[in-house]
PDB file of N, CA and C in Angstrom:
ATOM      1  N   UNK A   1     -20.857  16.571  -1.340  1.00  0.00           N
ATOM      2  CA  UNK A   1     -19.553  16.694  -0.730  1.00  0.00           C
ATOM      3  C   UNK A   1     -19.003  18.074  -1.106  1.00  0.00           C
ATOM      4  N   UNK A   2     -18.570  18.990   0.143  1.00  0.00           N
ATOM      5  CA  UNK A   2     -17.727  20.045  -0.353  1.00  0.00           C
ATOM      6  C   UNK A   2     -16.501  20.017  -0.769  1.00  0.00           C
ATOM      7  N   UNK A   3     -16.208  20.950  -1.630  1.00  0.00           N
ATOM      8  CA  UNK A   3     -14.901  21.254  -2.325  1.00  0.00           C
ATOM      9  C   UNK A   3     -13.624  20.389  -1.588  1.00  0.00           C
ATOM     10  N   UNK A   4     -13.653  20.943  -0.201  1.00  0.00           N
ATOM     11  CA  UNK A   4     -12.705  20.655   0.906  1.00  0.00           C
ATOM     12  C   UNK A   4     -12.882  19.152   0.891  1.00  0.00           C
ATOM     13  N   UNK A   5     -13.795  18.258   1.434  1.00  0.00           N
ATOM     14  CA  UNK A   5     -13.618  17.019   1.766  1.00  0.00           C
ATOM     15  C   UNK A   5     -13.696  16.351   0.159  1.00  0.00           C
ATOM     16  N   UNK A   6     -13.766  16.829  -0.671  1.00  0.00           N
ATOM     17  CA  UNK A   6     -13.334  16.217  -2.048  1.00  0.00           C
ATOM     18  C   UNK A   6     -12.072  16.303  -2.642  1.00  0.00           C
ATOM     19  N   UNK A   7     -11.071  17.484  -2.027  1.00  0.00           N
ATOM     20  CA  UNK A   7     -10.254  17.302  -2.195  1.00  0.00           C
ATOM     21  C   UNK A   7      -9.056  15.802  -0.972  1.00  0.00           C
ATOM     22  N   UNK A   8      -9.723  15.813   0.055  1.00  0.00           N
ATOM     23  CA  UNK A   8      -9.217  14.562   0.373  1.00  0.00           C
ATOM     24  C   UNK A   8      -9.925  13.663   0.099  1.00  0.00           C
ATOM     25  N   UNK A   9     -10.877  13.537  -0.385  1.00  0.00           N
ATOM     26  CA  UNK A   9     -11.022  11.960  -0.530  1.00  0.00           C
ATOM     27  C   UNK A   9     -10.650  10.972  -1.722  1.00  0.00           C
ATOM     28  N   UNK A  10     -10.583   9.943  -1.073  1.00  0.00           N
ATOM     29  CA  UNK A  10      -9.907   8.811  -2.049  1.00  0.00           C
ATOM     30  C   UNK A  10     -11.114   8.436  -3.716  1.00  0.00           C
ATOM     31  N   UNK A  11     -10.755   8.934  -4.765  1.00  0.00           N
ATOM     32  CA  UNK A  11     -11.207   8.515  -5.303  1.00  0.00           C
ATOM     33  C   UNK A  11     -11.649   7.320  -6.416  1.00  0.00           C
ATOM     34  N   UNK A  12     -11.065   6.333  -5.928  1.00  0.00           N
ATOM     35  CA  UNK A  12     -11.029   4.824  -6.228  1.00  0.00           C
ATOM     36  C   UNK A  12     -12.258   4.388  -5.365  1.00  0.00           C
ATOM     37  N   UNK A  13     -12.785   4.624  -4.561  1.00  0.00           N
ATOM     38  CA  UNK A  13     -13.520   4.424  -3.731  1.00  0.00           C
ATOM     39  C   UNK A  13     -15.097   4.473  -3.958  1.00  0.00           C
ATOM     40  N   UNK A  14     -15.639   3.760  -4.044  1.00  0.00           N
ATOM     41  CA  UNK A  14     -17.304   3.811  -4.726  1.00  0.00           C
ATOM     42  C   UNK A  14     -18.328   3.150  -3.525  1.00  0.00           C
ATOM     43  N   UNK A  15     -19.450   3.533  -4.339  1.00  0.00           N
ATOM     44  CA  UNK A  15     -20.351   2.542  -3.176  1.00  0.00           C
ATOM     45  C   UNK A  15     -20.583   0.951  -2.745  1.00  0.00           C
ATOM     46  N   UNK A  16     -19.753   0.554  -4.161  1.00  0.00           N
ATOM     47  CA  UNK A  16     -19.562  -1.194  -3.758  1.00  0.00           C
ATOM     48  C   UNK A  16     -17.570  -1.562  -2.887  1.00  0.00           C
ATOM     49  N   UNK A  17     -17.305  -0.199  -3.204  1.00  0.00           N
ATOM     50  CA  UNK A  17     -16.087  -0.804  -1.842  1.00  0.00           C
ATOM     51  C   UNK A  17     -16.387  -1.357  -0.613  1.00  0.00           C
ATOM     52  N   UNK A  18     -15.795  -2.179  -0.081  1.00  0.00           N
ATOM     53  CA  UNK A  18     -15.768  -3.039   0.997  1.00  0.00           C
ATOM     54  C   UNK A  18     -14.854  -2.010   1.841  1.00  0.00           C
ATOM     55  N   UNK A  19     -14.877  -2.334   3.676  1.00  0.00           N
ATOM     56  CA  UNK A  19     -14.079  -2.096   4.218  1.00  0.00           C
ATOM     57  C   UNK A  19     -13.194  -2.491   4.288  1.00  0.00           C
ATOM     58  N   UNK A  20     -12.955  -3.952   3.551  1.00  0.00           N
ATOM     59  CA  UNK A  20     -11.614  -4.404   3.930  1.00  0.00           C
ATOM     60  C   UNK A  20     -10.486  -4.144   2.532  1.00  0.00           C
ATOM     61  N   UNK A  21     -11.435  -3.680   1.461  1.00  0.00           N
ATOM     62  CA  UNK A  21     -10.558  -3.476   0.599  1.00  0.00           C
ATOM     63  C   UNK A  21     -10.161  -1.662   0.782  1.00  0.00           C
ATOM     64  N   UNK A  22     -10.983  -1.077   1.229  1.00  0.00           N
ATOM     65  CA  UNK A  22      -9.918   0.059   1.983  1.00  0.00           C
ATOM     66  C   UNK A  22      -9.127   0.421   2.858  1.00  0.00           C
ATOM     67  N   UNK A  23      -9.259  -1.064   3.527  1.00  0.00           N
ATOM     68  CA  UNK A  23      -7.781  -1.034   4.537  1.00  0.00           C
ATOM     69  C   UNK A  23      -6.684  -1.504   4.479  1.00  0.00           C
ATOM     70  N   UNK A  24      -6.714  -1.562   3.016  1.00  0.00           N
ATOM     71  CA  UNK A  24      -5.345  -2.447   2.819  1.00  0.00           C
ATOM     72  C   UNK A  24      -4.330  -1.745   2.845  1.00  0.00           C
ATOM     73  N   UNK A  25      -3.179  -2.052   3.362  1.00  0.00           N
ATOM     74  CA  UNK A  25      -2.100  -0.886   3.928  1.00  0.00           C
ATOM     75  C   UNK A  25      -2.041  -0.295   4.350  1.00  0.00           C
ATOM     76  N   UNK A  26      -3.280  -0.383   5.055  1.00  0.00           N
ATOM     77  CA  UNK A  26      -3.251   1.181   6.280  1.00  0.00           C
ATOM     78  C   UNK A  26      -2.552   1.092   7.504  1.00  0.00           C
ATOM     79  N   UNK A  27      -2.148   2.423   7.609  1.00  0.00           N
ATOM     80  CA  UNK A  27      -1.177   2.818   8.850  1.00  0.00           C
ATOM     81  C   UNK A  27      -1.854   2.640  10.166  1.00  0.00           C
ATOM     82  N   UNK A  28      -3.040   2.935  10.504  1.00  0.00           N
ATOM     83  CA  UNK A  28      -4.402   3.404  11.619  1.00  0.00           C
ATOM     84  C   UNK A  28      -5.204   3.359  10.612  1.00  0.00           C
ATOM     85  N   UNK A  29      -5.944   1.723  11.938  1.00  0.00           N
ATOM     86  CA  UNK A  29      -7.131   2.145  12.064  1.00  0.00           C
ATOM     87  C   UNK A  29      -8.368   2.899  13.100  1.00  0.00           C
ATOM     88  N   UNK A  30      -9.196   3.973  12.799  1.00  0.00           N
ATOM     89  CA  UNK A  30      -9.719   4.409  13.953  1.00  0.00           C
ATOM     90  C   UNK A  30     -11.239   3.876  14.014  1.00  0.00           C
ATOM     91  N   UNK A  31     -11.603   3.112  14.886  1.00  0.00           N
ATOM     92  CA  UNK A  31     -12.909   2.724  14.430  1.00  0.00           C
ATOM     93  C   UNK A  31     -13.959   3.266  16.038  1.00  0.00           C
ATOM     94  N   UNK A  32     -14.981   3.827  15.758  1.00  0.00           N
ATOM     95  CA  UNK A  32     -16.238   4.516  16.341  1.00  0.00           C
ATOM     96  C   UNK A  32     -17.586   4.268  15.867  1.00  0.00           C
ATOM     97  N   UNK A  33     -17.663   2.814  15.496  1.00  0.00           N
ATOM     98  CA  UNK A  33     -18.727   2.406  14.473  1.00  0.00           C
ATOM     99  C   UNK A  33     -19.758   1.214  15.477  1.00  0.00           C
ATOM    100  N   UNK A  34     -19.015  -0.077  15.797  1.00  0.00           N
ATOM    101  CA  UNK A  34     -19.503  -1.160  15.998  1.00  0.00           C
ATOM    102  C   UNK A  34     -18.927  -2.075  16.318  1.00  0.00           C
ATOM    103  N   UNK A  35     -19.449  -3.005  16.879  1.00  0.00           N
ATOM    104  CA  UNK A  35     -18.817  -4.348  17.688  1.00  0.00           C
ATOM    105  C   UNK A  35     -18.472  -4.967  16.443  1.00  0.00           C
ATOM    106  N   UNK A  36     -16.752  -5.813  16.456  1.00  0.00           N
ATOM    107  CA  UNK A  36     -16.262  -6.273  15.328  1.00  0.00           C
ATOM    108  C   UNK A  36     -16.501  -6.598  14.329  1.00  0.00           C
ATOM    109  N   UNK A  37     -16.056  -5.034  13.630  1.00  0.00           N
ATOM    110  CA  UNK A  37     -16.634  -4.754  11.983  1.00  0.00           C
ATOM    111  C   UNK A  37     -14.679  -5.039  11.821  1.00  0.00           C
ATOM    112  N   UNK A  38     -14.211  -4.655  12.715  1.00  0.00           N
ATOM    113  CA  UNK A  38     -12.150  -5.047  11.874  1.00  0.00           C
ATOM    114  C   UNK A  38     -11.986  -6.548  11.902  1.00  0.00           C
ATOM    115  N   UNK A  39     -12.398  -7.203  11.380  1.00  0.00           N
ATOM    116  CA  UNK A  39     -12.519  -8.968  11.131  1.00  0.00           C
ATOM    117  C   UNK A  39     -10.901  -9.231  10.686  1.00  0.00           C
ATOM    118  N   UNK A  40     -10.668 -10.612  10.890  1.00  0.00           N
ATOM    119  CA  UNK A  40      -9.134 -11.032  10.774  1.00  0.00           C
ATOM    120  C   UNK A  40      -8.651 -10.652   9.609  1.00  0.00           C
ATOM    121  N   UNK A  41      -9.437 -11.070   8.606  1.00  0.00           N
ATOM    122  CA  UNK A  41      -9.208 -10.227   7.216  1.00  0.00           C
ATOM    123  C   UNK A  41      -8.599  -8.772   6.601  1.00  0.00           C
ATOM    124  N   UNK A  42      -9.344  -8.189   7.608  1.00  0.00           N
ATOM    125  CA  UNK A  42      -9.132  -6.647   7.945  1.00  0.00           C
ATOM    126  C   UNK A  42      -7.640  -6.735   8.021  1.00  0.00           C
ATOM    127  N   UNK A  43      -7.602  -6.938   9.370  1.00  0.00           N
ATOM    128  CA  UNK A  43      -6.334  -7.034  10.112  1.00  0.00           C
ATOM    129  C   UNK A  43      -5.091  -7.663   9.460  1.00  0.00           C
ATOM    130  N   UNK A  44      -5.444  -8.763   8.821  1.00  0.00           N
ATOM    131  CA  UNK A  44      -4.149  -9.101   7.499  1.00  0.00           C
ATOM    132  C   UNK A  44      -4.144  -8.488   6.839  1.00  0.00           C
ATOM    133  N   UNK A  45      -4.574  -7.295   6.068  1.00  0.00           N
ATOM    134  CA  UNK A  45      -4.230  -6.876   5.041  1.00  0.00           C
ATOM    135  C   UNK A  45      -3.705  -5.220   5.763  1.00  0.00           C
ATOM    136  N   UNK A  46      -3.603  -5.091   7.020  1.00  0.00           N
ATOM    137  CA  UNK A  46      -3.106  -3.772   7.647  1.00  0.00           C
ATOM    138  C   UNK A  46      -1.615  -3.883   7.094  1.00  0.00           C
ATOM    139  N   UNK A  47      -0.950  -2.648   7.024  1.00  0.00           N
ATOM    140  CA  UNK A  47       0.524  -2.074   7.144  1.00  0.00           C
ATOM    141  C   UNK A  47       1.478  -3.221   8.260  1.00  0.00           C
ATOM    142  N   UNK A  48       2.447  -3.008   7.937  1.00  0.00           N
ATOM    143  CA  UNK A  48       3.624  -4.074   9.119  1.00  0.00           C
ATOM    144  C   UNK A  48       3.347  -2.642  10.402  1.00  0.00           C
ATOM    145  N   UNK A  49       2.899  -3.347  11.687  1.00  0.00           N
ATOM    146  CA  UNK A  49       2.860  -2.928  12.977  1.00  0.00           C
ATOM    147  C   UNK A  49       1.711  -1.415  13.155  1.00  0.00           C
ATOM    148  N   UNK A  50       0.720  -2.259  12.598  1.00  0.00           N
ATOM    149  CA  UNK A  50      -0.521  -0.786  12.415  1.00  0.00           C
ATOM    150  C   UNK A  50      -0.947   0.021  13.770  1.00  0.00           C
ATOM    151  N   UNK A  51      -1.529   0.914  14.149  1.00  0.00           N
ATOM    152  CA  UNK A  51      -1.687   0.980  14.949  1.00  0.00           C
ATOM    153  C   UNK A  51      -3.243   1.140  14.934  1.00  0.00           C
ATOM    154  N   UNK A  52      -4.350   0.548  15.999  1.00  0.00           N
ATOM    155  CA  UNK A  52      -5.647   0.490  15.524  1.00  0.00           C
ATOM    156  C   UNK A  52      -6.066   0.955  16.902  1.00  0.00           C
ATOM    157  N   UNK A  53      -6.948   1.854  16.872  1.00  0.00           N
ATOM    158  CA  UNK A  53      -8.032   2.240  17.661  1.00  0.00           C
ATOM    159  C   UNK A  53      -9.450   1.591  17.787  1.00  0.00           C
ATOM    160  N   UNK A  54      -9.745   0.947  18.831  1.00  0.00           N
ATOM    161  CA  UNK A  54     -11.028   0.296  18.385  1.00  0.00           C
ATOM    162  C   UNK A  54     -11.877   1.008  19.337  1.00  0.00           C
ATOM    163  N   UNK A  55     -12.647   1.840  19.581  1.00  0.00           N
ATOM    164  CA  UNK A  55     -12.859   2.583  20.490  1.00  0.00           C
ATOM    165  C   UNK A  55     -14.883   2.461  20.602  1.00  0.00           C
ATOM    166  N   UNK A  56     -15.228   1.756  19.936  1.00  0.00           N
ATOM    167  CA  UNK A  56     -16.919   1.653  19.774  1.00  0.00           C
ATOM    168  C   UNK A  56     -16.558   1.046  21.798  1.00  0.00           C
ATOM    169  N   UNK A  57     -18.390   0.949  22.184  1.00  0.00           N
ATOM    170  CA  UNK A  57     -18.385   0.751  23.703  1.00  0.00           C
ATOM    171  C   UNK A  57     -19.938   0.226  23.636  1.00  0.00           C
ATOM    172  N   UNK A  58     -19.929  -1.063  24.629  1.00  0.00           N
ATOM    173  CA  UNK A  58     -19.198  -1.520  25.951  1.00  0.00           C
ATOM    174  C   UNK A  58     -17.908  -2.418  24.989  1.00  0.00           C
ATOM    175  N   UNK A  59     -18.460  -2.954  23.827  1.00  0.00           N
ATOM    176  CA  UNK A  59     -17.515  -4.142  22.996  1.00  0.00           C
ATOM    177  C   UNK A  59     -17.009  -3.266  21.628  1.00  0.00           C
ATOM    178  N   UNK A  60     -15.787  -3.299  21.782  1.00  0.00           N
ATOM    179  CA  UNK A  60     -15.066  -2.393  20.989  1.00  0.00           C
ATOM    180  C   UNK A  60     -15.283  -3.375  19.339  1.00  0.00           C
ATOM    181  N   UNK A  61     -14.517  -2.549  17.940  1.00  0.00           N
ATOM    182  CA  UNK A  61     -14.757  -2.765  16.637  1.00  0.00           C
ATOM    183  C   UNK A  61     -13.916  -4.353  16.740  1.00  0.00           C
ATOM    184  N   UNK A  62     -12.612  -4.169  17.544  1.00  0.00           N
ATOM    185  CA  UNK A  62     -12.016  -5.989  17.381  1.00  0.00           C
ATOM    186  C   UNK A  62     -11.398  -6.277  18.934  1.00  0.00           C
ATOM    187  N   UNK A  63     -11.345  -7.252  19.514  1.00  0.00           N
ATOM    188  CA  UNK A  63     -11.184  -7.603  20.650  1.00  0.00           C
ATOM    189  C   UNK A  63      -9.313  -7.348  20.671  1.00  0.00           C
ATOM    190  N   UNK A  64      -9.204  -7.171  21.863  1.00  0.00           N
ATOM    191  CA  UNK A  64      -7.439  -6.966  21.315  1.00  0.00           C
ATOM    192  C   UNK A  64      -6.427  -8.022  21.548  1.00  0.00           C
ATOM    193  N   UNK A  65      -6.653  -9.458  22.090  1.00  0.00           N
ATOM    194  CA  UNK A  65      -6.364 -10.680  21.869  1.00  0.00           C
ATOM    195  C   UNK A  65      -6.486 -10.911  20.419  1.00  0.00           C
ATOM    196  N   UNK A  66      -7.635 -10.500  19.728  1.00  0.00           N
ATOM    197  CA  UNK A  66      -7.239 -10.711  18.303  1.00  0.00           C
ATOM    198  C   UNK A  66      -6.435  -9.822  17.298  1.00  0.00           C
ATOM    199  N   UNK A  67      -6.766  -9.229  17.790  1.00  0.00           N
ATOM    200  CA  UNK A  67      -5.450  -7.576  17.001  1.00  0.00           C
ATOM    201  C   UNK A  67      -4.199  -7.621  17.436  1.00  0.00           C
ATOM    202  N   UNK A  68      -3.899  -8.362  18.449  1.00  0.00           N
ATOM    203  CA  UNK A  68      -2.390  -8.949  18.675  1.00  0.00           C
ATOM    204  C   UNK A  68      -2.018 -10.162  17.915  1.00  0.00           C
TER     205      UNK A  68
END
Protein backbone atom coordinates (compact mmCIF):
# COMPACT_ATOMS: atom_id res chain seq x y z
CA UNK A 1 0.00 0.00 0.00
CA UNK A 2 1.25 3.52 -0.85
CA UNK A 3 1.90 6.26 1.48
CA UNK A 4 -1.34 7.97 -0.01
CA UNK A 5 -3.90 5.12 0.32
CA UNK A 6 -2.44 4.43 3.88
CA UNK A 7 -3.02 7.49 4.87
CA UNK A 8 -6.83 6.91 4.27
CA UNK A 9 -7.28 3.80 5.27
CA UNK A 10 -9.10 2.58 8.21
CA UNK A 11 -6.87 1.03 10.45
CA UNK A 12 -8.97 -1.19 12.72
CA UNK A 13 -9.51 -3.12 9.79
CA UNK A 14 -7.64 -6.56 9.25
CA UNK A 15 -7.98 -9.56 7.20
CA UNK A 16 -10.59 -11.29 9.47
CA UNK A 17 -12.99 -8.12 9.21
CA UNK A 18 -16.27 -8.93 7.89
CA UNK A 19 -18.21 -6.67 5.59
CA UNK A 20 -20.77 -6.19 7.76
CA UNK A 21 -18.74 -5.16 10.57
CA UNK A 22 -17.38 -2.34 8.33
CA UNK A 23 -20.55 -1.06 7.56
CA UNK A 24 -21.67 -0.20 10.54
CA UNK A 25 -22.71 3.42 10.39
CA UNK A 26 -22.09 4.04 7.17
CA UNK A 27 -23.36 6.94 5.30
CA UNK A 28 -23.04 5.08 1.45
CA UNK A 29 -22.90 2.22 0.43
CA UNK A 30 -21.22 1.79 -3.09
CA UNK A 31 -21.19 -1.69 -4.16
CA UNK A 32 -19.51 -2.99 -7.83
CA UNK A 33 -18.76 -6.43 -6.52
CA UNK A 34 -21.72 -9.06 -6.70
CA UNK A 35 -25.17 -10.29 -6.55
CA UNK A 36 -26.34 -9.72 -2.79
CA UNK A 37 -23.24 -9.45 -0.80
CA UNK A 38 -25.44 -6.13 1.29
CA UNK A 39 -27.54 -8.90 3.27
CA UNK A 40 -30.31 -7.55 5.79
CA UNK A 41 -27.72 -7.51 8.36
CA UNK A 42 -25.71 -5.18 6.40
CA UNK A 43 -28.48 -2.99 5.95
CA UNK A 44 -29.43 -2.83 9.81
CA UNK A 45 -26.48 -1.80 10.92
CA UNK A 46 -26.33 1.27 8.05
CA UNK A 47 -26.54 5.10 9.32
CA UNK A 48 -30.45 6.51 9.79
CA UNK A 49 -31.48 7.04 5.86
CA UNK A 50 -28.15 5.64 4.06
CA UNK A 51 -27.82 6.09 0.81
CA UNK A 52 -26.67 2.75 -1.14
CA UNK A 53 -25.58 2.19 -4.57
CA UNK A 54 -25.95 -1.27 -5.66
CA UNK A 55 -24.72 -1.07 -9.05
CA UNK A 56 -23.10 -4.90 -9.81
CA UNK A 57 -25.26 -6.17 -13.29
CA UNK A 58 -27.71 -7.95 -14.58
CA UNK A 59 -28.62 -8.56 -10.43
CA UNK A 60 -27.41 -5.79 -8.44
CA UNK A 61 -25.36 -6.25 -4.60
CA UNK A 62 -29.25 -6.00 -2.80
CA UNK A 63 -32.58 -5.98 -4.50
CA UNK A 64 -34.23 -2.58 -3.72
CA UNK A 65 -37.59 -3.95 -2.27
CA UNK A 66 -35.20 -5.05 0.30
CA UNK A 67 -33.14 -1.87 0.89
CA UNK A 68 -36.43 -0.13 1.34
Amino acid sequence: MNEFKRSLANPTVTQDTTLEEVCVGADVLIGVSAPRVFTEAILSGLAKDPIIFAMANPEPEVRPELAK
